[in-house]
PDB file of N, CA and C in Angstrom:
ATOM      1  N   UNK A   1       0.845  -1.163   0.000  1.00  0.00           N
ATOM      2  CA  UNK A   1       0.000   0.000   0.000  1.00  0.00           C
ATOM      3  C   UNK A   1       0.890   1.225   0.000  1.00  0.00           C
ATOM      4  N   UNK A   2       0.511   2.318  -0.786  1.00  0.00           N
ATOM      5  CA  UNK A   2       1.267   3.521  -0.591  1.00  0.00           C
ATOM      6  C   UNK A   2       0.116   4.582  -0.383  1.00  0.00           C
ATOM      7  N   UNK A   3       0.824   5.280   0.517  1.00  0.00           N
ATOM      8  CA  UNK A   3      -0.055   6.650   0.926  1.00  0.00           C
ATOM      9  C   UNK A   3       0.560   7.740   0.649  1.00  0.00           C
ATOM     10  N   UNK A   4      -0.392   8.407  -0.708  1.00  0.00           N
ATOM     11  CA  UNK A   4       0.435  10.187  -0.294  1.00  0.00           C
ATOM     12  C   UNK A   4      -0.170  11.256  -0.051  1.00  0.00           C
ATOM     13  N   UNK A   5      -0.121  11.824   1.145  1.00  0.00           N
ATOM     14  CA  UNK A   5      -0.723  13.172   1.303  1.00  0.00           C
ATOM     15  C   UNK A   5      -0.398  14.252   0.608  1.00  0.00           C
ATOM     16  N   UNK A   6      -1.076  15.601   0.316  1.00  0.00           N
ATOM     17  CA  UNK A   6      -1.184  16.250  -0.652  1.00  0.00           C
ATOM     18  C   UNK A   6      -1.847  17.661   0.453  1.00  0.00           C
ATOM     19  N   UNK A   7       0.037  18.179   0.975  1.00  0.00           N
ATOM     20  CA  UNK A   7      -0.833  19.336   1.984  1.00  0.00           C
ATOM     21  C   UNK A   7      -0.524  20.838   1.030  1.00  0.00           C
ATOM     22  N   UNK A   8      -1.850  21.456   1.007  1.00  0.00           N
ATOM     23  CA  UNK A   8      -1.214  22.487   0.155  1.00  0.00           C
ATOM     24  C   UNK A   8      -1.446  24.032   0.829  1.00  0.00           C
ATOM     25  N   UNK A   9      -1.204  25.098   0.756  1.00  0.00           N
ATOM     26  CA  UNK A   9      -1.080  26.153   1.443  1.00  0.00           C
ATOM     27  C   UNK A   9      -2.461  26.640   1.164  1.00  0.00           C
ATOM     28  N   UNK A  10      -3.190  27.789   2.043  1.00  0.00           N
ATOM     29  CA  UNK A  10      -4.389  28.367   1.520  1.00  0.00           C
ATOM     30  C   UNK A  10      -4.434  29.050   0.057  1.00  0.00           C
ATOM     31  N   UNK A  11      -3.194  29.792   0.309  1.00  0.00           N
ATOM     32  CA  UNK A  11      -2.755  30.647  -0.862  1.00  0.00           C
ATOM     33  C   UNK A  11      -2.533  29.354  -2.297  1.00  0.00           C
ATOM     34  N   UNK A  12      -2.154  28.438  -2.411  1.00  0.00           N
ATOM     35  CA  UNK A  12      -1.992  27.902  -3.396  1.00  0.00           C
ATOM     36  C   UNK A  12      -3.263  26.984  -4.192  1.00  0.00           C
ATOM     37  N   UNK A  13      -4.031  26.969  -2.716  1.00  0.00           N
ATOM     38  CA  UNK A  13      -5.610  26.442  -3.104  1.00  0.00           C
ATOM     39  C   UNK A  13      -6.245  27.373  -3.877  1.00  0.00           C
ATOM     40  N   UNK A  14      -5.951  28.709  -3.249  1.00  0.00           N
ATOM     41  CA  UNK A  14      -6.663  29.804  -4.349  1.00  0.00           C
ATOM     42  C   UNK A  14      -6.412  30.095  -5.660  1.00  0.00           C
ATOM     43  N   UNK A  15      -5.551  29.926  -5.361  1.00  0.00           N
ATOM     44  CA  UNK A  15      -4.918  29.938  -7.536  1.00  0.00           C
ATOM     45  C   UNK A  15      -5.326  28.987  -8.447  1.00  0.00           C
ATOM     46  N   UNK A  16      -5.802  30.096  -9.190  1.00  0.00           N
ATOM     47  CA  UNK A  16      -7.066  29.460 -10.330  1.00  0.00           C
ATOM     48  C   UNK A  16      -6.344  28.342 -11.747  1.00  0.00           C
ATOM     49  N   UNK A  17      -6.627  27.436 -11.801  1.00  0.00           N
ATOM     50  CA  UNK A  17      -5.892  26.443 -12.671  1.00  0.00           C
ATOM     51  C   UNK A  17      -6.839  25.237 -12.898  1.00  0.00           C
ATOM     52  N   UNK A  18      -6.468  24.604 -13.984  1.00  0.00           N
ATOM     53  CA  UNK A  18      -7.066  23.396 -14.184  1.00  0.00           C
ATOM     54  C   UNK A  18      -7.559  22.070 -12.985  1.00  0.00           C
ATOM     55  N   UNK A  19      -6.966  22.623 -12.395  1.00  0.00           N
ATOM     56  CA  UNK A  19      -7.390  20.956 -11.127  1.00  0.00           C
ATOM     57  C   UNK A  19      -7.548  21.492  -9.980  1.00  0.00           C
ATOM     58  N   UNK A  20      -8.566  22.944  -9.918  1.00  0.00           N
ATOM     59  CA  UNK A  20      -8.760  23.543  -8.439  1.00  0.00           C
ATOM     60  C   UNK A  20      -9.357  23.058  -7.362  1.00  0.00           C
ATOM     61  N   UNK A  21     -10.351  21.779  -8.231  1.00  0.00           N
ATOM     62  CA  UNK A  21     -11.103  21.019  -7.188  1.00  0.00           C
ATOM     63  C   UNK A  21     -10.545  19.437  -7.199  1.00  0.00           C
ATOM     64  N   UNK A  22      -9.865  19.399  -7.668  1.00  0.00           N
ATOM     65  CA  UNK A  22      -9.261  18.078  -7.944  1.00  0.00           C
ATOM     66  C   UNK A  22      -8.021  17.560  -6.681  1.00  0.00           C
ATOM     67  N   UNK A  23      -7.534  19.016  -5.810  1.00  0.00           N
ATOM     68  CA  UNK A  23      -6.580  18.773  -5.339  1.00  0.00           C
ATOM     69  C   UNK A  23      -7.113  17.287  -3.730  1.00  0.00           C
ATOM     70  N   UNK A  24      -6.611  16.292  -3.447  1.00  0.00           N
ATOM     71  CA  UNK A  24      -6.813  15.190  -2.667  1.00  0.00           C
ATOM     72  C   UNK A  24      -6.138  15.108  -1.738  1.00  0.00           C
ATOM     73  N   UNK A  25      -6.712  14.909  -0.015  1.00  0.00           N
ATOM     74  CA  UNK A  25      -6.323  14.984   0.930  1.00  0.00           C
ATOM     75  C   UNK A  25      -5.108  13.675   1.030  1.00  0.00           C
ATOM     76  N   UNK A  26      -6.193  11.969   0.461  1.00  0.00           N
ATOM     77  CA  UNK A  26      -5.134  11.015   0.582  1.00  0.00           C
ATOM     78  C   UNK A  26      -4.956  10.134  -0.685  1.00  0.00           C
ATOM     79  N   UNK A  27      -4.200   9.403  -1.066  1.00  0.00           N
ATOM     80  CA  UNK A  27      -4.561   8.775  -2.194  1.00  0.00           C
ATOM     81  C   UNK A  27      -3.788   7.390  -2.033  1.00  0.00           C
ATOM     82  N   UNK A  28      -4.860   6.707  -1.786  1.00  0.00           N
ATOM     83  CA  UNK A  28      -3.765   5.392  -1.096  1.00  0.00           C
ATOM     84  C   UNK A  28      -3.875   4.193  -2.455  1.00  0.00           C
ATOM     85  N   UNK A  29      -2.866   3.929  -2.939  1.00  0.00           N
ATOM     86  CA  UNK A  29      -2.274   3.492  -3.838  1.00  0.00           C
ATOM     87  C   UNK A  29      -2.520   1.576  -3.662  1.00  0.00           C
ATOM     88  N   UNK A  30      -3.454   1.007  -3.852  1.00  0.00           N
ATOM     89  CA  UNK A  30      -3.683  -0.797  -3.655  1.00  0.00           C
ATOM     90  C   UNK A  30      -3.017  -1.584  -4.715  1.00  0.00           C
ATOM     91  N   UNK A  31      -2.668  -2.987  -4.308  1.00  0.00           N
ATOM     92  CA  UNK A  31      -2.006  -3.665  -5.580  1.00  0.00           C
ATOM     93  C   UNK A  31      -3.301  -3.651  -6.538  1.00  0.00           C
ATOM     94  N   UNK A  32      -3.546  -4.019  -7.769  1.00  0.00           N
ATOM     95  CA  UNK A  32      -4.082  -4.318  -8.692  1.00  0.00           C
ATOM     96  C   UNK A  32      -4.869  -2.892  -9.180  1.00  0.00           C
ATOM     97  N   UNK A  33      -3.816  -2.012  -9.249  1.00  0.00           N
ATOM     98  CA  UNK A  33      -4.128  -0.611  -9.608  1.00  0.00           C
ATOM     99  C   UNK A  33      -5.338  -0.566  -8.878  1.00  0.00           C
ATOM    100  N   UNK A  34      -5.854  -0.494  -7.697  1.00  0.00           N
ATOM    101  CA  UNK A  34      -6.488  -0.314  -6.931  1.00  0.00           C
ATOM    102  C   UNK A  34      -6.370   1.433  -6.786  1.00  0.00           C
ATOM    103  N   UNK A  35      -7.184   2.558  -6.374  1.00  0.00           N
ATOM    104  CA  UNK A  35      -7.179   4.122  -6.491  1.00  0.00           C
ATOM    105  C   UNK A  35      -8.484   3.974  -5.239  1.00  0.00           C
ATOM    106  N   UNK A  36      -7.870   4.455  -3.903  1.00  0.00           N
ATOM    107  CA  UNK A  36      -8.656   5.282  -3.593  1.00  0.00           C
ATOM    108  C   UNK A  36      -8.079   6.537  -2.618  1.00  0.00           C
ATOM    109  N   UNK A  37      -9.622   7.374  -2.562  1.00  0.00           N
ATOM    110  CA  UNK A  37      -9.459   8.815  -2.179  1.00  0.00           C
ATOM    111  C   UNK A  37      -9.537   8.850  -0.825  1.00  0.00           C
ATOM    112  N   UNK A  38      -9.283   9.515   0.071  1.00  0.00           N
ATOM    113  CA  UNK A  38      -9.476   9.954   1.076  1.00  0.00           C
ATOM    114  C   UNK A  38      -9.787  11.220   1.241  1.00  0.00           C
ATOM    115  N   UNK A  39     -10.767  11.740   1.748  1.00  0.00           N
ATOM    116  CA  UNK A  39     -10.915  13.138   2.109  1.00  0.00           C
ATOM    117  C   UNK A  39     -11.821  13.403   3.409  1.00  0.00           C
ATOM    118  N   UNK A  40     -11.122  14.523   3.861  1.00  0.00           N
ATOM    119  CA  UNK A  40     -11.059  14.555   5.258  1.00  0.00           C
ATOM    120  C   UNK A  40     -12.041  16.562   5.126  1.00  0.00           C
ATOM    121  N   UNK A  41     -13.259  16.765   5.339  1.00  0.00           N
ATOM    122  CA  UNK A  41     -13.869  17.446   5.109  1.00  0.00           C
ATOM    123  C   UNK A  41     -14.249  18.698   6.636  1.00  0.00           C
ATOM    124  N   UNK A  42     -13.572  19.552   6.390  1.00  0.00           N
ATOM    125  CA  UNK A  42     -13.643  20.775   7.064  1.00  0.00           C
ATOM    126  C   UNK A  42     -15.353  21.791   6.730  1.00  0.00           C
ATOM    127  N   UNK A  43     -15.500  22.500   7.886  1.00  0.00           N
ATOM    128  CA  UNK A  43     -16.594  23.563   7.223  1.00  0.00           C
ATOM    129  C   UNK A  43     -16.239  24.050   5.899  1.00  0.00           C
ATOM    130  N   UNK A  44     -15.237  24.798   5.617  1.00  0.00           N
ATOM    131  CA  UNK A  44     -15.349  25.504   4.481  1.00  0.00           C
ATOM    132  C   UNK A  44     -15.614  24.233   3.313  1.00  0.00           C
ATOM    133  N   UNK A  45     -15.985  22.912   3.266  1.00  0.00           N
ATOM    134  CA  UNK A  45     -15.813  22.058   2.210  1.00  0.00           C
ATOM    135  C   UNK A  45     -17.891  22.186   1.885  1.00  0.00           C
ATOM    136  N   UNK A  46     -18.423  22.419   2.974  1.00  0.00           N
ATOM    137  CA  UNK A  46     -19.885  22.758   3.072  1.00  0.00           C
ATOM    138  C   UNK A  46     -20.320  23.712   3.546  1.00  0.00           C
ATOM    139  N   UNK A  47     -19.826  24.837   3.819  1.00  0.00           N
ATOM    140  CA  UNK A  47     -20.307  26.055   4.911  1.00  0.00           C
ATOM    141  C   UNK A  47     -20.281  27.303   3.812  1.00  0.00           C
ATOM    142  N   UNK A  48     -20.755  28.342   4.309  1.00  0.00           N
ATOM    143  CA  UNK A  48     -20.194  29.970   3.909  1.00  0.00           C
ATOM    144  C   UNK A  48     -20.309  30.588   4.970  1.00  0.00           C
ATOM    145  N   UNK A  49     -19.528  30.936   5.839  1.00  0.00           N
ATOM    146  CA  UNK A  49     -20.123  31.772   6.965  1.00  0.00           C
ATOM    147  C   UNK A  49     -20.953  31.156   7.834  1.00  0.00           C
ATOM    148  N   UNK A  50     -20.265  29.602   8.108  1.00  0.00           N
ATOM    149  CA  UNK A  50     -21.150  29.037   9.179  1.00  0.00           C
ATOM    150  C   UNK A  50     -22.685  28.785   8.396  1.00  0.00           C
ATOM    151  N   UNK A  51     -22.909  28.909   7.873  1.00  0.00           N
ATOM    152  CA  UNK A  51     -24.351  28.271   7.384  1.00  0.00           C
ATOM    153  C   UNK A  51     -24.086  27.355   5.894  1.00  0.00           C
ATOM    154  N   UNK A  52     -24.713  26.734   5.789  1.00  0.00           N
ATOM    155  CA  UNK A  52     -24.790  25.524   4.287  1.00  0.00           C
ATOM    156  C   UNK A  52     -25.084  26.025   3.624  1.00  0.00           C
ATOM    157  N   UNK A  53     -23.731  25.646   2.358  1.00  0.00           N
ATOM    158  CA  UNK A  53     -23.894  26.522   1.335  1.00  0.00           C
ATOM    159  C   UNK A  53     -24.251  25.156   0.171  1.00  0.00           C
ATOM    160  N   UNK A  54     -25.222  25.088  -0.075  1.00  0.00           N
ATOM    161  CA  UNK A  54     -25.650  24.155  -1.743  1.00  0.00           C
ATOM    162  C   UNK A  54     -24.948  24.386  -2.341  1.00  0.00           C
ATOM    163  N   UNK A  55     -24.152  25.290  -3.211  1.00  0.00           N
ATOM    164  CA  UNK A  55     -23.264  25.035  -4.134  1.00  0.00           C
ATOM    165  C   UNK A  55     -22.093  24.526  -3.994  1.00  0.00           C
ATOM    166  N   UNK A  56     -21.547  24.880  -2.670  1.00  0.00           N
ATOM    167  CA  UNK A  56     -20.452  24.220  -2.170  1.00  0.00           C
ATOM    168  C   UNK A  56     -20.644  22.300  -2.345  1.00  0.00           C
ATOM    169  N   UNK A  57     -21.366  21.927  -1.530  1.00  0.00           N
ATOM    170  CA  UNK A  57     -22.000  20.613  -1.776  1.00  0.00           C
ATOM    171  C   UNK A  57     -22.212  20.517  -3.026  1.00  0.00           C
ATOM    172  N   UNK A  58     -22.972  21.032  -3.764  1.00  0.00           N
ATOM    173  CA  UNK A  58     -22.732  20.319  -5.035  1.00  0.00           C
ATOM    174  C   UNK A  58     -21.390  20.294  -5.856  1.00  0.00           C
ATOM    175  N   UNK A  59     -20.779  21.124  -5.739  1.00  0.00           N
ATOM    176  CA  UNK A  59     -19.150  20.765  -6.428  1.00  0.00           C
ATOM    177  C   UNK A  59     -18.560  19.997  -5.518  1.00  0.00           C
ATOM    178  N   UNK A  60     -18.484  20.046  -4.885  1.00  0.00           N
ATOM    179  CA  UNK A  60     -18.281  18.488  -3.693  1.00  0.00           C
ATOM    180  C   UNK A  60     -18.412  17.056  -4.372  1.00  0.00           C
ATOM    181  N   UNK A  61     -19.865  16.895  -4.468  1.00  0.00           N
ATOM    182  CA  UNK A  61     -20.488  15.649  -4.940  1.00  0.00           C
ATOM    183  C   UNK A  61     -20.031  15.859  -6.601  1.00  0.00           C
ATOM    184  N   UNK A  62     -20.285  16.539  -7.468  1.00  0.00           N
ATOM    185  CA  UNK A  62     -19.507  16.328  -8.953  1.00  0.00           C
ATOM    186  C   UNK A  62     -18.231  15.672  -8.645  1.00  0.00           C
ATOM    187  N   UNK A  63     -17.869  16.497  -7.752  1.00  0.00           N
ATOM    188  CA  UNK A  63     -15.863  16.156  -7.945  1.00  0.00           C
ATOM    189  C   UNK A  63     -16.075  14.349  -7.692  1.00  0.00           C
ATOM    190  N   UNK A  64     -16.792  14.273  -6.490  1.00  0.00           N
ATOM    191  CA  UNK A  64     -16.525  12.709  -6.422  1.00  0.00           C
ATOM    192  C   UNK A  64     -17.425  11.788  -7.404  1.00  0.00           C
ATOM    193  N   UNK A  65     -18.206  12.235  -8.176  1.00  0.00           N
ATOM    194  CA  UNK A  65     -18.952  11.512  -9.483  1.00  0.00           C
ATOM    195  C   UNK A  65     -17.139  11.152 -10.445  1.00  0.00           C
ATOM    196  N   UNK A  66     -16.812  12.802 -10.561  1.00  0.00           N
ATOM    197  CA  UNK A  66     -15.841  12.579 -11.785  1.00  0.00           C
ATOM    198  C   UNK A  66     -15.092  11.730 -11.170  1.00  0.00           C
ATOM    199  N   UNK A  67     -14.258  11.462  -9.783  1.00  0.00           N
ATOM    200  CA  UNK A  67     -13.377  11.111  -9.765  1.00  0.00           C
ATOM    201  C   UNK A  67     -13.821   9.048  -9.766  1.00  0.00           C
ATOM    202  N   UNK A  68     -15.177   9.073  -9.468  1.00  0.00           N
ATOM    203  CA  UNK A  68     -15.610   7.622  -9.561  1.00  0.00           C
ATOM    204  C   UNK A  68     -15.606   7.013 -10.568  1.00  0.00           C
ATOM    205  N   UNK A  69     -16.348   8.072 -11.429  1.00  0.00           N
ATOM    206  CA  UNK A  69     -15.669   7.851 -13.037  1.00  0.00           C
ATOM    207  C   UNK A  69     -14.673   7.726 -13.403  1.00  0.00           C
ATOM    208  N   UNK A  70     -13.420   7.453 -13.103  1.00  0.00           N
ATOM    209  CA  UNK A  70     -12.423   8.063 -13.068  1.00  0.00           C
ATOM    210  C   UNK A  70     -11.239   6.652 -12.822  1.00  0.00           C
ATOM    211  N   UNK A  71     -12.365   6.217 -11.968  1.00  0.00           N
ATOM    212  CA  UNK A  71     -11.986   4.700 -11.577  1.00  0.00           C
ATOM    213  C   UNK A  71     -11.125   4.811  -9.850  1.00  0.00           C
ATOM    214  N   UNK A  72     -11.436   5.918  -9.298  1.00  0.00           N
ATOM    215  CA  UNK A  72     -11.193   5.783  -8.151  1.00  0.00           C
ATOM    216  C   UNK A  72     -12.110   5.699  -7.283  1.00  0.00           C
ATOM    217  N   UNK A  73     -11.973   5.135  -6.004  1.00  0.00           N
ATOM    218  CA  UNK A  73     -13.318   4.751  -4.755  1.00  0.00           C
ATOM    219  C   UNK A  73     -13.221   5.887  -4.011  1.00  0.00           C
ATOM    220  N   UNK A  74     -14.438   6.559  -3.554  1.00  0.00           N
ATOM    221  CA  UNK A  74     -13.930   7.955  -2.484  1.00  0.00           C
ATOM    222  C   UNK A  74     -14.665   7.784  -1.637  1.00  0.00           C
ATOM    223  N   UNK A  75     -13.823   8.090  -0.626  1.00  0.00           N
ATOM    224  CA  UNK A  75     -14.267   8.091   1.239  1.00  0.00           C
ATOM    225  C   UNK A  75     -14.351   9.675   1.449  1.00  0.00           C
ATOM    226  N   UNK A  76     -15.266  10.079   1.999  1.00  0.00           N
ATOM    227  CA  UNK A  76     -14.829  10.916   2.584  1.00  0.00           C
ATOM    228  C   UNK A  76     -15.576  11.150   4.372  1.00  0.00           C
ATOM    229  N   UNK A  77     -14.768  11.824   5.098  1.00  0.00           N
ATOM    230  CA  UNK A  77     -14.545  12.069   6.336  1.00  0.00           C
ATOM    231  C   UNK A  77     -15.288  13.291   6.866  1.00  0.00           C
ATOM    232  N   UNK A  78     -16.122  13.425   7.811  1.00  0.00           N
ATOM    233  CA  UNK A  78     -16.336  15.117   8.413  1.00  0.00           C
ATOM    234  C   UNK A  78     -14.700  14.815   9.249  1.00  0.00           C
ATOM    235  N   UNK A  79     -14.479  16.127   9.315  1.00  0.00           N
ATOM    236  CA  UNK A  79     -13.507  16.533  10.477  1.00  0.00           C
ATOM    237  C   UNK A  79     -13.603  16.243  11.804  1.00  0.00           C
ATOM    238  N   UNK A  80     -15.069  16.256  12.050  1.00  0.00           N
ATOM    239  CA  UNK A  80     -14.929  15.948  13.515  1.00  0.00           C
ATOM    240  C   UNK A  80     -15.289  14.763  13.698  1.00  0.00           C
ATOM    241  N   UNK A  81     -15.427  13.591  12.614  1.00  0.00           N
ATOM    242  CA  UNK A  81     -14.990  12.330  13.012  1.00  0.00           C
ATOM    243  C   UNK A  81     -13.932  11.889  13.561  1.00  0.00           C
ATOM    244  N   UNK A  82     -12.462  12.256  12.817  1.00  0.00           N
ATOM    245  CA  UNK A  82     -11.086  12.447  13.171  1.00  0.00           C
ATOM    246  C   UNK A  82     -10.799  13.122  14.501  1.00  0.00           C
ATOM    247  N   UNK A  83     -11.859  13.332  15.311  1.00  0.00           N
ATOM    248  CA  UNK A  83     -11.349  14.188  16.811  1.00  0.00           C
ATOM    249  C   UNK A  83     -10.225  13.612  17.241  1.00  0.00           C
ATOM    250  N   UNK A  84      -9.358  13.611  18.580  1.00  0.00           N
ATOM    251  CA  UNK A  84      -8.868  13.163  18.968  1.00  0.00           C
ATOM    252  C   UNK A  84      -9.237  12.419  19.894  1.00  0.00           C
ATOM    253  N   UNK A  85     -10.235  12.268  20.202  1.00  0.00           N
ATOM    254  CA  UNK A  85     -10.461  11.032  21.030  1.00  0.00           C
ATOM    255  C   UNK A  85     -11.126   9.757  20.298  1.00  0.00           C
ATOM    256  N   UNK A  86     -11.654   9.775  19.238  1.00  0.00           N
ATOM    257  CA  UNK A  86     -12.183   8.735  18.080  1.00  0.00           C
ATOM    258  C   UNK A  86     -11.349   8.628  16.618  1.00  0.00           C
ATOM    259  N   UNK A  87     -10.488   9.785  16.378  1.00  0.00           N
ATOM    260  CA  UNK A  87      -9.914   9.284  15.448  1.00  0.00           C
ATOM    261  C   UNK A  87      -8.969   8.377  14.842  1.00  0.00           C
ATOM    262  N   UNK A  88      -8.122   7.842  16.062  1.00  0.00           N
ATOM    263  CA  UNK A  88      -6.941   6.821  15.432  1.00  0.00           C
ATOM    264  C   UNK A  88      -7.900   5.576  15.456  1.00  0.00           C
ATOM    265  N   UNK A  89      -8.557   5.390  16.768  1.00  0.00           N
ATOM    266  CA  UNK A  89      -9.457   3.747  16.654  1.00  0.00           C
ATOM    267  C   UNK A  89     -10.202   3.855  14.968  1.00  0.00           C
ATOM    268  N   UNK A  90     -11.012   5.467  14.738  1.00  0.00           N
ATOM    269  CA  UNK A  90     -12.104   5.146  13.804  1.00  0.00           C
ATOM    270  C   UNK A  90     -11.008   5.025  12.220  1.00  0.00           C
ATOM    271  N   UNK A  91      -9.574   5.333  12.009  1.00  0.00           N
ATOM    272  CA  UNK A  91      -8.973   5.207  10.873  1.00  0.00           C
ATOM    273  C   UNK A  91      -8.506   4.120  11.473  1.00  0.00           C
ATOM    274  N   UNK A  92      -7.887   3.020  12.088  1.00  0.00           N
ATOM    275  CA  UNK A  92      -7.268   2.057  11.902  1.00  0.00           C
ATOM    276  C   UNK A  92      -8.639   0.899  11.377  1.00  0.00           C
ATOM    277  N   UNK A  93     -10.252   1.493  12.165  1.00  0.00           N
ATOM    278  CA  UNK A  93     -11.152   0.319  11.766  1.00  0.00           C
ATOM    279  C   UNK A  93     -11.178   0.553  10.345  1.00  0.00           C
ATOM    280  N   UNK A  94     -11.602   1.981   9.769  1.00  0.00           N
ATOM    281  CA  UNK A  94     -11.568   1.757   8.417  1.00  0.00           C
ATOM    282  C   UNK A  94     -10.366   1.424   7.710  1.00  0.00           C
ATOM    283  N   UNK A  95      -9.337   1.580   7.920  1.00  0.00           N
ATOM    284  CA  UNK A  95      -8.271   0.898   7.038  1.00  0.00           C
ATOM    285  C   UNK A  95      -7.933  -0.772   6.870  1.00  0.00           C
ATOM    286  N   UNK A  96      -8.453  -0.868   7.907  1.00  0.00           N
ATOM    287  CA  UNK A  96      -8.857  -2.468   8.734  1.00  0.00           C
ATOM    288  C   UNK A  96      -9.549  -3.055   7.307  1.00  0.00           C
ATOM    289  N   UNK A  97     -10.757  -2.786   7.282  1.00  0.00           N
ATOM    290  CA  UNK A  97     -12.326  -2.912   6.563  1.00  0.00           C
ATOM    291  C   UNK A  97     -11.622  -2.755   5.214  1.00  0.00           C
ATOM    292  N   UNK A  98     -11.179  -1.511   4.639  1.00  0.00           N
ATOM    293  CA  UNK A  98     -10.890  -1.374   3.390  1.00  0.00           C
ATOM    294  C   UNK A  98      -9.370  -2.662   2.474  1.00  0.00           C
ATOM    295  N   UNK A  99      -8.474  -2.399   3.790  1.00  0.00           N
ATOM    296  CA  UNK A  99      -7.542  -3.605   2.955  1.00  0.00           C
ATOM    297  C   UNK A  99      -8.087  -5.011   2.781  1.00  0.00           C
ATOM    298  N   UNK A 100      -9.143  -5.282   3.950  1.00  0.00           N
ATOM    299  CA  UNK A 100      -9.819  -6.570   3.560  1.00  0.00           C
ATOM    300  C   UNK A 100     -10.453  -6.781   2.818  1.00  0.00           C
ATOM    301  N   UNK A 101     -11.509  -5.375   2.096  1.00  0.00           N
ATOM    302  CA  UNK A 101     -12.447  -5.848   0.344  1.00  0.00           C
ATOM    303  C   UNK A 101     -11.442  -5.880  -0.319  1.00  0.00           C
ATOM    304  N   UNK A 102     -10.407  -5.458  -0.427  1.00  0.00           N
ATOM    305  CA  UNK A 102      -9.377  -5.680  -1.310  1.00  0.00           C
ATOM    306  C   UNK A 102      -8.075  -6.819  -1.181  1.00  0.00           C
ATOM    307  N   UNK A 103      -7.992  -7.550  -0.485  1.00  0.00           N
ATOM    308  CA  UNK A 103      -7.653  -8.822   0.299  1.00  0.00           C
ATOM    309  C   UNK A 103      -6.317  -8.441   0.313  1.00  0.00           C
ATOM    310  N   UNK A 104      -5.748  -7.133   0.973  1.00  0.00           N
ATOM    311  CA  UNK A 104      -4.590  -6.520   0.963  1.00  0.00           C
ATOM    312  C   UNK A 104      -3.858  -7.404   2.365  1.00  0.00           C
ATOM    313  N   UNK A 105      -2.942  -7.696   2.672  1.00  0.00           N
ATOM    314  CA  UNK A 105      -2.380  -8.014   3.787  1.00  0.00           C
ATOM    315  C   UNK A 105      -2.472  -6.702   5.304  1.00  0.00           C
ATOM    316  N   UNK A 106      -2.967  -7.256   5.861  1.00  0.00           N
ATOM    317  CA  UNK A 106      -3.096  -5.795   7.062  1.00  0.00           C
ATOM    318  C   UNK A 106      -1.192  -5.494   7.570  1.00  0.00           C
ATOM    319  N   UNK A 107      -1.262  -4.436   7.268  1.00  0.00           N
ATOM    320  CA  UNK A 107       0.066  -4.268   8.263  1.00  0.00           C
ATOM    321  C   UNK A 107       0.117  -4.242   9.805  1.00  0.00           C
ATOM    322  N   UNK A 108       1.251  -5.194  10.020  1.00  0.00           N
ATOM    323  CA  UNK A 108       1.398  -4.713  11.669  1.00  0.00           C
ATOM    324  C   UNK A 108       0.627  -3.347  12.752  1.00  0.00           C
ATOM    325  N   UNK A 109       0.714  -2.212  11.812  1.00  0.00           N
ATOM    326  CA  UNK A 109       0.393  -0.900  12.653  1.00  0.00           C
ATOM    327  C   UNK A 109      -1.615  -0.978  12.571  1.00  0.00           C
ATOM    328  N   UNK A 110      -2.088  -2.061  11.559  1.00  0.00           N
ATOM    329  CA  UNK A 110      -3.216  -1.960  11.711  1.00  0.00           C
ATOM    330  C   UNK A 110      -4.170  -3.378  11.967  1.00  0.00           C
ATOM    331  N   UNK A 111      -3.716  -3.986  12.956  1.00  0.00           N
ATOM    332  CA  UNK A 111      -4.319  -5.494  13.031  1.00  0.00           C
ATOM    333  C   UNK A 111      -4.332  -5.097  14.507  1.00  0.00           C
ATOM    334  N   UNK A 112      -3.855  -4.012  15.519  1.00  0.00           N
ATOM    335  CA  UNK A 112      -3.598  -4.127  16.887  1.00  0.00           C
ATOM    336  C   UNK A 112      -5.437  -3.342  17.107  1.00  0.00           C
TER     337      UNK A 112
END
């Protein structure tokens, strides 16, 4: 399995270019060209000012149509799933769950 995170600055999120919504929190790499996404979802990914913004959500949900199309699987995360008091148990269960539909060998750091 390979994992690469993809941390990018505010300022570089703003700059307007071909893949503005394309940029991916994780992208964990499975044998048999296996592609999936990880994304780990903050207010601003659904909010404007603290209230729900529909358009936000809907370029949200496109991005993960295209990227399904695309032939990758996408997870994505609220933020405050990841708290610190539920987040390492709730990513080791899902990483748990996910290498097994894919009959990946669990690594040591995720069978405990």
């Amino acid at each position: 399995m390979y994992l690469h995170y993809a941390a990018y600055t505010a300022k570089r999120r703003a700059e307007p270019g071909p893949l503005a919504r394309q940029r991916l929190d994780f992208l964990l790499l499975l044998p048999n060209r296996v592609r999936v996404v990880w994304e780990v979802d903050g207010q601003q990914h659904y909010s404007v000012d603290g209230r729900a913004g529909p358009q936000l959500y809907a370029q949200m949900v496109s991005e993960d149509r295209q990227l399904s199309r695309s032939g990758y699987d996408v997870y994505r995360f609220g933020g405050h799933e990841l708290d610190r008091n539920n987040g390492p148990r709730m990513v080791a269960g899902f990483l748990r769950e996910l290498l097994r539909r894919y009959d990946v060998p669990l690594p040591a750091s995720v069978t405990d």
